[in-house]
Protein backbone atom coordinates (compact mmCIF):
# COMPACT_ATOMS: atom_id res chain seq x y z
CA UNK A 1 -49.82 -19.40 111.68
CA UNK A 2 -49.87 -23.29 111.99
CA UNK A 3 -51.41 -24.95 108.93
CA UNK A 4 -55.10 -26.34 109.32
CA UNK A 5 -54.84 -30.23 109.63
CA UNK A 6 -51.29 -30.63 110.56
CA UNK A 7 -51.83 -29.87 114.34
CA UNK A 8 -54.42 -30.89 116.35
CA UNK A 9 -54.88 -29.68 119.86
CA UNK A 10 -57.79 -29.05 122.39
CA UNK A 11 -55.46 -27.24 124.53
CA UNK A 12 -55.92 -23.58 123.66
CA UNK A 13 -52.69 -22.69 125.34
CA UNK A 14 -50.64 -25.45 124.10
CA UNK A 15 -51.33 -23.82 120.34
CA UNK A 16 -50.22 -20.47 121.58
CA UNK A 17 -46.77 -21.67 122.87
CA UNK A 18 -46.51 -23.64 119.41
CA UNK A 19 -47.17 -20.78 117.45
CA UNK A 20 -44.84 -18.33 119.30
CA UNK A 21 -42.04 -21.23 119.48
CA UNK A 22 -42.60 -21.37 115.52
CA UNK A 23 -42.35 -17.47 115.55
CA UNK A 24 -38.90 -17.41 117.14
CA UNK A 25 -37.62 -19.92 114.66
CA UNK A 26 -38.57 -17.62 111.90
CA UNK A 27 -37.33 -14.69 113.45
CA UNK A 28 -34.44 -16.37 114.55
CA UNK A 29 -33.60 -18.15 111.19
CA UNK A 30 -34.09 -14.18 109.61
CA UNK A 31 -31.28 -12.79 112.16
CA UNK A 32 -29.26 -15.76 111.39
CA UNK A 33 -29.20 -14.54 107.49
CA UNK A 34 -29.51 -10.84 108.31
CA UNK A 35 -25.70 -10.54 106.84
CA UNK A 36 -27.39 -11.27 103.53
CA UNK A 37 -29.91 -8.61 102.71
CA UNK A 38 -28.99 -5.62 104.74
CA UNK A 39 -30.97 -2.68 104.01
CA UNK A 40 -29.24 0.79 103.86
CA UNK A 41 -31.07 3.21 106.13
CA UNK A 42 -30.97 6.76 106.26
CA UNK A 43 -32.80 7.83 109.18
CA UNK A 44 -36.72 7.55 108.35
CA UNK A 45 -36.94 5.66 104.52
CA UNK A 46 -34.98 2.52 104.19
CA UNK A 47 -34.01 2.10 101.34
CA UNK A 48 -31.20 -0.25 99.46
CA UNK A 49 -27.84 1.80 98.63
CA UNK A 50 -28.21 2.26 94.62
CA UNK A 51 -27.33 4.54 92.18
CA UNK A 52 -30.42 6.05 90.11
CA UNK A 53 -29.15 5.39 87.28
CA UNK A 54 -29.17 1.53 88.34
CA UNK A 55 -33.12 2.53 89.89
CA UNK A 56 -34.45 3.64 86.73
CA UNK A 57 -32.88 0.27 84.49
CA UNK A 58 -34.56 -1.81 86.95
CA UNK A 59 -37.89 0.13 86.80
CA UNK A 60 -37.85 -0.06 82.70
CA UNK A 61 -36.98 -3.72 83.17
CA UNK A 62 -39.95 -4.93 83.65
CA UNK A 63 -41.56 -3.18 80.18
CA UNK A 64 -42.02 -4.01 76.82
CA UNK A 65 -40.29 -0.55 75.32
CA UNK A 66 -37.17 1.15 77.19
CA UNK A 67 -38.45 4.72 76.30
CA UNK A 68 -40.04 7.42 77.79
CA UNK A 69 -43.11 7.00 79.56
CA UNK A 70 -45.00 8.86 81.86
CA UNK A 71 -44.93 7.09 84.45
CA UNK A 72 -41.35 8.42 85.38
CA UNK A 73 -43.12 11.35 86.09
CA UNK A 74 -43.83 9.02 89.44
CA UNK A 75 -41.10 7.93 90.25
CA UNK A 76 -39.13 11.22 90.37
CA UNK A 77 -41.96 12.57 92.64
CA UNK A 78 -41.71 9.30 94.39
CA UNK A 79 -37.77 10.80 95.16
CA UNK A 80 -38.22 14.35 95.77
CA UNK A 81 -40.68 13.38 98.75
CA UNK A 82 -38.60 11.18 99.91
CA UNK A 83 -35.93 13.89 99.82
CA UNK A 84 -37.94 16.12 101.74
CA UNK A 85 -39.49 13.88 104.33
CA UNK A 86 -35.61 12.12 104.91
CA UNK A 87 -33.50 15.23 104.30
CA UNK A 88 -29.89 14.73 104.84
CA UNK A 89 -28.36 17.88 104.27
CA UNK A 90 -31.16 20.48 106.38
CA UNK A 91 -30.49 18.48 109.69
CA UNK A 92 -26.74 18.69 109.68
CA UNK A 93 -27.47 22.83 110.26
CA UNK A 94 -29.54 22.24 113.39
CA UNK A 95 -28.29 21.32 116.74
CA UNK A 96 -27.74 17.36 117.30
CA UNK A 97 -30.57 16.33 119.72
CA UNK A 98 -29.32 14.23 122.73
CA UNK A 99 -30.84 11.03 123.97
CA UNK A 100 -31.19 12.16 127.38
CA UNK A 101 -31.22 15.63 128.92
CA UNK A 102 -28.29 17.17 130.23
CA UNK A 103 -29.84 19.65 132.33
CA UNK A 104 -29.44 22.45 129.61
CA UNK A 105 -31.85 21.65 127.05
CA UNK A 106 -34.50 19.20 126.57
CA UNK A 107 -34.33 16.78 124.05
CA UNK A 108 -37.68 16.46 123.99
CA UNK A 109 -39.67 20.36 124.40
CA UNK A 110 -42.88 18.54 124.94
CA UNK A 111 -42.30 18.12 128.92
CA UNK A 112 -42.01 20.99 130.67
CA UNK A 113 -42.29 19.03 134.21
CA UNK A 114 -40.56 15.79 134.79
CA UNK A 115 -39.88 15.52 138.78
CA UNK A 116 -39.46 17.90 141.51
CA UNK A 117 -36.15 16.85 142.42
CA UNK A 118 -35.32 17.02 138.75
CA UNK A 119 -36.31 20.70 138.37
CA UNK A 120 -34.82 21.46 141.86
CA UNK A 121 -31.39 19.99 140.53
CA UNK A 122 -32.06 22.21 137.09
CA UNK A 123 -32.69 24.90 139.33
CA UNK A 124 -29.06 24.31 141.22
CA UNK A 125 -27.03 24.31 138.25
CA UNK A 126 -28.88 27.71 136.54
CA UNK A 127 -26.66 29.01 139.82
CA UNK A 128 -23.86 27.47 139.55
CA UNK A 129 -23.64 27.97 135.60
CA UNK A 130 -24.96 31.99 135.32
CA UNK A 131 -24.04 32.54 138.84
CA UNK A 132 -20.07 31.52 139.61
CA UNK A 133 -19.32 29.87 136.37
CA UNK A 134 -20.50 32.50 133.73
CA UNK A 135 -18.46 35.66 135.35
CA UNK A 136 -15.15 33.76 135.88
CA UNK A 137 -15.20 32.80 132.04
CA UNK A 138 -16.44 36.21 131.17
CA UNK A 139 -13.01 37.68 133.12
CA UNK A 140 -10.55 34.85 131.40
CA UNK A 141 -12.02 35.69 127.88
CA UNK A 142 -11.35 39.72 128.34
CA UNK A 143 -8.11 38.65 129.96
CA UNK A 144 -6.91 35.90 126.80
CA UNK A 145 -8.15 38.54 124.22
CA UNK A 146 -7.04 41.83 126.12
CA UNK A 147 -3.01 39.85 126.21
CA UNK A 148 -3.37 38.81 122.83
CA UNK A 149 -3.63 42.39 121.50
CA UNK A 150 -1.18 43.95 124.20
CA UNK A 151 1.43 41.60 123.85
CA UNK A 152 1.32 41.13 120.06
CA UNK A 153 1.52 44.99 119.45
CA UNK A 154 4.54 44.96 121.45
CA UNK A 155 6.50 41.63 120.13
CA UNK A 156 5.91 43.18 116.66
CA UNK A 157 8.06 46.33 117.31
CA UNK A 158 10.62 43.95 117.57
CA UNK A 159 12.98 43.35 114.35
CA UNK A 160 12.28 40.26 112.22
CA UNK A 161 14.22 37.17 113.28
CA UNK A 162 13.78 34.32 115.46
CA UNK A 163 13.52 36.16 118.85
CA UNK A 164 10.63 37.51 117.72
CA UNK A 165 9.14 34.52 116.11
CA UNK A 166 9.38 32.51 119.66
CA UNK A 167 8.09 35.76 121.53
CA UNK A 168 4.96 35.38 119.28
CA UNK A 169 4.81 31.95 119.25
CA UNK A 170 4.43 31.73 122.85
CA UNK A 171 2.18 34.74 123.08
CA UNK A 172 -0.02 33.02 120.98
CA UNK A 173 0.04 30.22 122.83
CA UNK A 174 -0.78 31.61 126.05
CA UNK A 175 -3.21 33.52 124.95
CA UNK A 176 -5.33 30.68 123.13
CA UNK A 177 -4.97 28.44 126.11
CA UNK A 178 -6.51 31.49 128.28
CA UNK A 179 -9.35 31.20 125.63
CA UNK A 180 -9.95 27.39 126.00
CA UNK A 181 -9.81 28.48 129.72
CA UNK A 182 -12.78 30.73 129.69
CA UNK A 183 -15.23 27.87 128.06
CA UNK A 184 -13.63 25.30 130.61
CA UNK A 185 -12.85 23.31 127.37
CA UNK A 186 -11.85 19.59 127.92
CA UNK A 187 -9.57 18.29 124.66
CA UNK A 188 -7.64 15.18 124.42
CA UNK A 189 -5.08 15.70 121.28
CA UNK A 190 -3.97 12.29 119.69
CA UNK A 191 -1.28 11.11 117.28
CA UNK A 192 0.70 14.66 117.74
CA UNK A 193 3.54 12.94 115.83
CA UNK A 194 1.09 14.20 112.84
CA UNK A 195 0.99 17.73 114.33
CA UNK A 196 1.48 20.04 111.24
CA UNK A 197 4.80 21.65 110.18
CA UNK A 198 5.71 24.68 108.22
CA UNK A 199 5.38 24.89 105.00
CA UNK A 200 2.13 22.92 104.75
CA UNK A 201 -1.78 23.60 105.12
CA UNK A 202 -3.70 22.57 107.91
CA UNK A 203 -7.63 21.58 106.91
CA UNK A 204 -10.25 20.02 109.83
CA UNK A 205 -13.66 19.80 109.34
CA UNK A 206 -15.81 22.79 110.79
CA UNK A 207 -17.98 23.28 113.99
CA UNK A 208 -17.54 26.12 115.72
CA UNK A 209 -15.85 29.56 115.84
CA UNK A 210 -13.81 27.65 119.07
CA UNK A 211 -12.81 25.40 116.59
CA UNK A 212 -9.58 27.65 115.71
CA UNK A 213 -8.37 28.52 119.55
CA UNK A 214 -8.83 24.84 120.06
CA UNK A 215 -6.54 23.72 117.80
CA UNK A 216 -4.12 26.47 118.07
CA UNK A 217 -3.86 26.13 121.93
CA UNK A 218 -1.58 23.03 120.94
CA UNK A 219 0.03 24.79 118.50
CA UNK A 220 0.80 27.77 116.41
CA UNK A 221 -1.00 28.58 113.06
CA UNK A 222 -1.38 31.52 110.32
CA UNK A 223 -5.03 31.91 109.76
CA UNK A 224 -6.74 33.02 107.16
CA UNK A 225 -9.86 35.33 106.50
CA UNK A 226 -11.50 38.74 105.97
CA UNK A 227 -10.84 41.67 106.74
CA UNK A 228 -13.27 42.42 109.74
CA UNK A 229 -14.15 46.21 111.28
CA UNK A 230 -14.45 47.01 115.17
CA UNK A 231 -13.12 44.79 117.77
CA UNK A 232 -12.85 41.76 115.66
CA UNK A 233 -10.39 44.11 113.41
CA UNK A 234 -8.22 45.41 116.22
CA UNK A 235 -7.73 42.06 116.95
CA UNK A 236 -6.50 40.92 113.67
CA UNK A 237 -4.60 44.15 112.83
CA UNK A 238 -2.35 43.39 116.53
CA UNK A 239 -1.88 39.82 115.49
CA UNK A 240 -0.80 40.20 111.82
CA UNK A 241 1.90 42.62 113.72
CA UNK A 242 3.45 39.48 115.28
CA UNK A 243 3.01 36.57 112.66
CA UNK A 244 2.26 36.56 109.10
CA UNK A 245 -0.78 35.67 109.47
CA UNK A 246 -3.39 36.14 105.91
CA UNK A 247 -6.45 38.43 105.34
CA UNK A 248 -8.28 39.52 102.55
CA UNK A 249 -10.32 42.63 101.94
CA UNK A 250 -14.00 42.01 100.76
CA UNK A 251 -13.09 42.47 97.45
CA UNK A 252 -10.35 40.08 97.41
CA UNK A 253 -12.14 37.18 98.65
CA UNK A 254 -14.11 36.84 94.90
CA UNK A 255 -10.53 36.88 93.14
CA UNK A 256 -9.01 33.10 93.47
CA UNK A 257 -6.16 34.09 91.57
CA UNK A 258 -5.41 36.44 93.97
CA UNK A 259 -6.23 34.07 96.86
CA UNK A 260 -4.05 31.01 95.36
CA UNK A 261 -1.12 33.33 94.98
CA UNK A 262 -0.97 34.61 98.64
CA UNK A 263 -1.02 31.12 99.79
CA UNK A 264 1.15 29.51 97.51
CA UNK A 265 3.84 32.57 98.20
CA UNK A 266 3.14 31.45 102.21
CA UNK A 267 3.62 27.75 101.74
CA UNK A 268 6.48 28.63 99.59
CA UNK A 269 8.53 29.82 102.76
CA UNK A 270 9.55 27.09 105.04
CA UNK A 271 9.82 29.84 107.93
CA UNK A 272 5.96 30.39 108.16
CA UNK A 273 3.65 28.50 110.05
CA UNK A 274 1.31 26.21 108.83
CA UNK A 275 -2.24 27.81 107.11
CA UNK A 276 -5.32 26.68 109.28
CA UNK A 277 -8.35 26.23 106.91
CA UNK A 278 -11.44 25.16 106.99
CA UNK A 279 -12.36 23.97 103.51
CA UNK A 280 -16.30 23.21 103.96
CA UNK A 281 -16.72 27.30 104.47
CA UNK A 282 -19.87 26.85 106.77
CA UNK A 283 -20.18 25.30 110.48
CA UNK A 284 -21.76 21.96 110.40
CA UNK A 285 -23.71 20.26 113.33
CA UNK A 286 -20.78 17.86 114.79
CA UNK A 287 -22.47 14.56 112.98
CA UNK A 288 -21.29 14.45 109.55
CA UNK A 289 -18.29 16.28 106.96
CA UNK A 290 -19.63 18.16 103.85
CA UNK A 291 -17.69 19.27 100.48
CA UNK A 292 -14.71 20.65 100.82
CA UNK A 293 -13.69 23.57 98.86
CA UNK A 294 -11.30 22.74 96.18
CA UNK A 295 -9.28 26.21 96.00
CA UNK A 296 -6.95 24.74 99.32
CA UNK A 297 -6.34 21.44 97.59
CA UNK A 298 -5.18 22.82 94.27
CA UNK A 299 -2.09 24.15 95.58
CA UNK A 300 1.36 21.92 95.90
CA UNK A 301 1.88 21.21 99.04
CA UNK A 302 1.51 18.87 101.79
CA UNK A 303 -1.72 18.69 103.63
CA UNK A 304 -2.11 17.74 107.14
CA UNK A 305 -6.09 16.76 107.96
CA UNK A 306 -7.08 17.14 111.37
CA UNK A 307 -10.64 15.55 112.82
CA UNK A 308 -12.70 17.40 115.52
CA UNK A 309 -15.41 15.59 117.33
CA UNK A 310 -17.26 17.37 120.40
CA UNK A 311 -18.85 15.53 123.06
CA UNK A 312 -22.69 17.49 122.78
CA UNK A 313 -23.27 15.67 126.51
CA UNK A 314 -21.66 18.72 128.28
CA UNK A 315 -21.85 21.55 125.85
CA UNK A 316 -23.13 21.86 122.60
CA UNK A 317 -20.02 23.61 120.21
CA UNK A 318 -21.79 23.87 117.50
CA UNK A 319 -23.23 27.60 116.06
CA UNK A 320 -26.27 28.05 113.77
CA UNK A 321 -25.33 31.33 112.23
CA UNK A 322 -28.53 31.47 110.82
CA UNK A 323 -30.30 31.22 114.30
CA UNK A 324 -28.04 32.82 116.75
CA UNK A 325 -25.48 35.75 116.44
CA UNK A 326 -21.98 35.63 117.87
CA UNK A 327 -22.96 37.48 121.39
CA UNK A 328 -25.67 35.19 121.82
CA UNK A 329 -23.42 32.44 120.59
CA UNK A 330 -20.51 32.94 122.98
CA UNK A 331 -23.20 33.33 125.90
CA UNK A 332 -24.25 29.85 125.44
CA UNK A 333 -20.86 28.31 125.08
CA UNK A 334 -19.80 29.86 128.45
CA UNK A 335 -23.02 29.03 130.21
CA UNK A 336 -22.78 25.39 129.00
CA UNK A 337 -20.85 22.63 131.63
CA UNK A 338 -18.10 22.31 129.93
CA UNK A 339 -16.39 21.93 126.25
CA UNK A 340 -15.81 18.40 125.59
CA UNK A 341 -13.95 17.52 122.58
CA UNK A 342 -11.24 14.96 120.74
CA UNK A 343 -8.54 16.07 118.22
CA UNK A 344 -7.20 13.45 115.63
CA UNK A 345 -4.15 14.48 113.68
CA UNK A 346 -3.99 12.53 110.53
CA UNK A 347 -0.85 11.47 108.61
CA UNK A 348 0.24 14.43 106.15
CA UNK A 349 -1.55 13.53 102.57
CA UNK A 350 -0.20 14.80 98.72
CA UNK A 351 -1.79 14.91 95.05
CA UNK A 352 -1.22 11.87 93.89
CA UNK A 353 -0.03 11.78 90.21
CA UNK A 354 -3.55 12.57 87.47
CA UNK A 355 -5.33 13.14 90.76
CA UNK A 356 -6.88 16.71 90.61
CA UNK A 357 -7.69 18.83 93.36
CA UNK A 358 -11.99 17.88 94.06
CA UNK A 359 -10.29 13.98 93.98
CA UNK A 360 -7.36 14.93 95.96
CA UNK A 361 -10.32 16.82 98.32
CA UNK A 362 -12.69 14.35 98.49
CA UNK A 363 -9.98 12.04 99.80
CA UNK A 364 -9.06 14.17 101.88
CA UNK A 365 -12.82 14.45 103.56
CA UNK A 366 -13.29 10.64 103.50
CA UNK A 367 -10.12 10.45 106.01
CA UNK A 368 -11.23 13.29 108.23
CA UNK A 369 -14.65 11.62 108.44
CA UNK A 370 -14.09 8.23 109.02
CA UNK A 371 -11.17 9.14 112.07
CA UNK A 372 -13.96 11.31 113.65
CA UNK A 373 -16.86 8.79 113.45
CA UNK A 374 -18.31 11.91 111.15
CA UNK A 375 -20.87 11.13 108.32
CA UNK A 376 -19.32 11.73 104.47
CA UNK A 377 -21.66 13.86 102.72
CA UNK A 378 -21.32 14.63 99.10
CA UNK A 379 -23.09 18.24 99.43
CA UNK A 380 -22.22 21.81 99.80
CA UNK A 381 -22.24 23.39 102.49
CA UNK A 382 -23.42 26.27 101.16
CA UNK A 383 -26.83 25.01 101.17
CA UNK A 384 -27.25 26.74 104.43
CA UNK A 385 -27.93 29.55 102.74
CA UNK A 386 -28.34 29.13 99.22
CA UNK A 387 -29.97 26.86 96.79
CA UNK A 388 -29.28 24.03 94.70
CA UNK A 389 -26.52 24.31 91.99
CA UNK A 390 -27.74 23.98 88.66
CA UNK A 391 -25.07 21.48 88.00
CA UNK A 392 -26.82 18.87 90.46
CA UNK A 393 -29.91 18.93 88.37
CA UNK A 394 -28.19 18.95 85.66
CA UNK A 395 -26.39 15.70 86.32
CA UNK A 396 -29.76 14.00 87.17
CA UNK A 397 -30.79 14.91 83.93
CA UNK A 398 -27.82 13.47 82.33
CA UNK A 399 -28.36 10.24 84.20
CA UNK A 400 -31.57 9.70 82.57
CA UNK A 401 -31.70 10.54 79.71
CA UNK A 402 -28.32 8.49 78.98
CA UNK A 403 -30.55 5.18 80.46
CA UNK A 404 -32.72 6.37 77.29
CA UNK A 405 -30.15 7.06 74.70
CA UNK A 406 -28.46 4.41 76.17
CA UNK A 407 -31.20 1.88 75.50
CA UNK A 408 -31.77 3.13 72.23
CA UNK A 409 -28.26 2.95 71.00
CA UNK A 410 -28.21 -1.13 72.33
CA UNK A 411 -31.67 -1.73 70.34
CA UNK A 412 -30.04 0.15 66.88
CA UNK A 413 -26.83 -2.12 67.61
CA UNK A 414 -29.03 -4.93 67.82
């Protein structure tokens, strides 16, 4: 607003193109300085990146007595709601939404009816996708997994040696690439001078089921899991024939003695292949990385981090095991355009010396996160299914009351 007295005009419109000159200046001036006060914001609440610990010293700043009071009470219900109204960790297990529809779902459910020619062109590729599309995938993913058991049966009734490790090499091989086949998968690989070697673990963060026949259609990997029944065990029984690859029974999962030991005996032998793991333990939404297990990272060897980022324009990759079973899963992924995605092989990483193995995985996850453009999140991922540790309250706990001890101890000293 222009102050009364210092600007006289009878011109109604002359004031208006004052003022909103004046405006710009402001706003301009504020851009101009922007670099100076930026706030941090995490989707809906800005808010400035600080610590709570650094929070609650500035709220007791401003009083006469550093002690409790209750009006914390407040301020802690002031964070929960913000919590819940901006959650970061609940998102990351839904599906990314797009910014514009492509022609599979909407990103926004509310219309139904855009154009004609739009839902004519929908219309065209339901055809195309369930009608030529679906059935050739269908055959190539009966055809990948139908070789992989047939030929791995018969390459391990040969002796051990290294015929038999190239046979199953390139059986492998060929059969993962008829996989990435049947979901018309589109990967670009870069740095492959990182690729891992034997001898070493291989850790990526975690999307999909896919994400393991897309990174072992470039090369060759012992995986690791349980012990599964029906097709899903026929499968593993017919590949553990041909490469050494590692699986637990249900009741060796629990034992990480037991765990540790079977992959520190792998790692141990140069002649193996590299162990594929995926250290958050859960599939995450393609946006951000969560906490990495620390059992992987606590063994001695070298790790080799590898960063998958899908393109969600074409295909969505990601799998809400809570929402959707495997069948219905696998349906989707085939019925999508195509599987877009980019694979980053980082530079091998070691312990560094009085690092332990949550440091060691924690830097680990910052390198995988910031090659993929991925989010670094601090929480488990096993908040999919399960709630809060008792540790994380814990620690808030601890926070405050050592800005209250704390305080007290500086007013004694003084």
């Amino acid at each position: 607003m222009i102050p009364k007295g210092k600007f006289r005009c009878s011109n109604i419109k002359c004031c208006v193109q004052v003022q909103w000159a004046t405006l710009r200046m402001e706003r301009g001036a504020k851009e101009k300085n922007q670099h100076l006060y930026k706030p941090y914001s995490n989707g809906i609440i800005a808010k400035e990146p600080v610590s709570l610990e650094q929070e609650i010293q500035e709220m007791k700043r401003g009083g006469a007595e550093p002690e409790f009071e209750m009006s914390d009470i407040f301020y802690f219900c002031r964070r929960g709601v913000e919590s819940i109204v901006d959650d970061e960790v609940t998102k990351r297990f839904t599906a990314e939404e797009l910014e514009s529809w492509n022609l599979l779902t909407r990103s926004n459910y509310n219309f139904h009816h855009i154009s004609t020619r739009l839902t004519a062109l929908w219309g065209v590729g339901v055809l195309i996708r369930y009608g030529f599309l679906l059935p050739l995938r269908v055959t190539l993913a009966f055809t990948g997994v139908g070789l992989l058991v047939v030929l791995t049966s018969i390459v391990g009734l040969l002796p051990n040696g290294r015929m038999k490790n190239y046979l199953s090499d390139q059986v492998h091989l060929m059969c993962y690439r008829i996989c990435v086949r049947a979901l018309t998968a589109i990967i670009t690989y870069h740095d492959s001078e990182n690729k891992p070697k034997n001898g070493g673990i291989c850790v990526a963060n975690h999307t999909s089921p896919i994400d393991v026949i897309i990174l072992a259609s470039d090369g060759c990997y012992a995986m690791v899991g349980q012990v599964h029944g029906g097709l899903m065990g026929v499968i593993q029984r017919a590949m553990v024939k041909a490469c050494p690859h590692i699986w637990f029974e249900r009741s060796e999962v629990r034992d990480r003695h037991l765990v540790a030991k079977r992959l520190s005996d792998h790692v141990a032998d140069t002649s193996k292949l590299p162990i594929l793991i995926f250290p958050e333990g859960t599939c995450i939404n393609n946006t951000s990385v969560m906490m990495f297990k620390k059992g992987s990272f606590e063994i001695s060897c070298t790790v080799y981090p590898v960063a998958i980022k899908y393109d969600p324009r074409f295909g969505d990759a990601f799998w809400n095991s809570s929402k959707f079973g495997m069948v219905n899963y696998l349906l989707h992924m085939m019925s999508s355009w195509a599987i877009v995605c980019s694979v980053w092989y980082l530079p091998p990483m070691s312990r560094m010396a009085g690092e332990d193995a949550v440091q060691f995985a924690n830097r680990v996850k910052a390198a995988i996160a910031r090659k993929g453009g991925l989010a670094d999140l601090l929480w488990d991922g096993g908040l999919k299914r399960g709630k809060v540790k008792e540790v994380f309250k814990e620690e808030q706990q601890k926070l405050y009351s050592k800005v209250l001890v704390g305080s007290s101890e500086d007013r004694s000293r003084s």
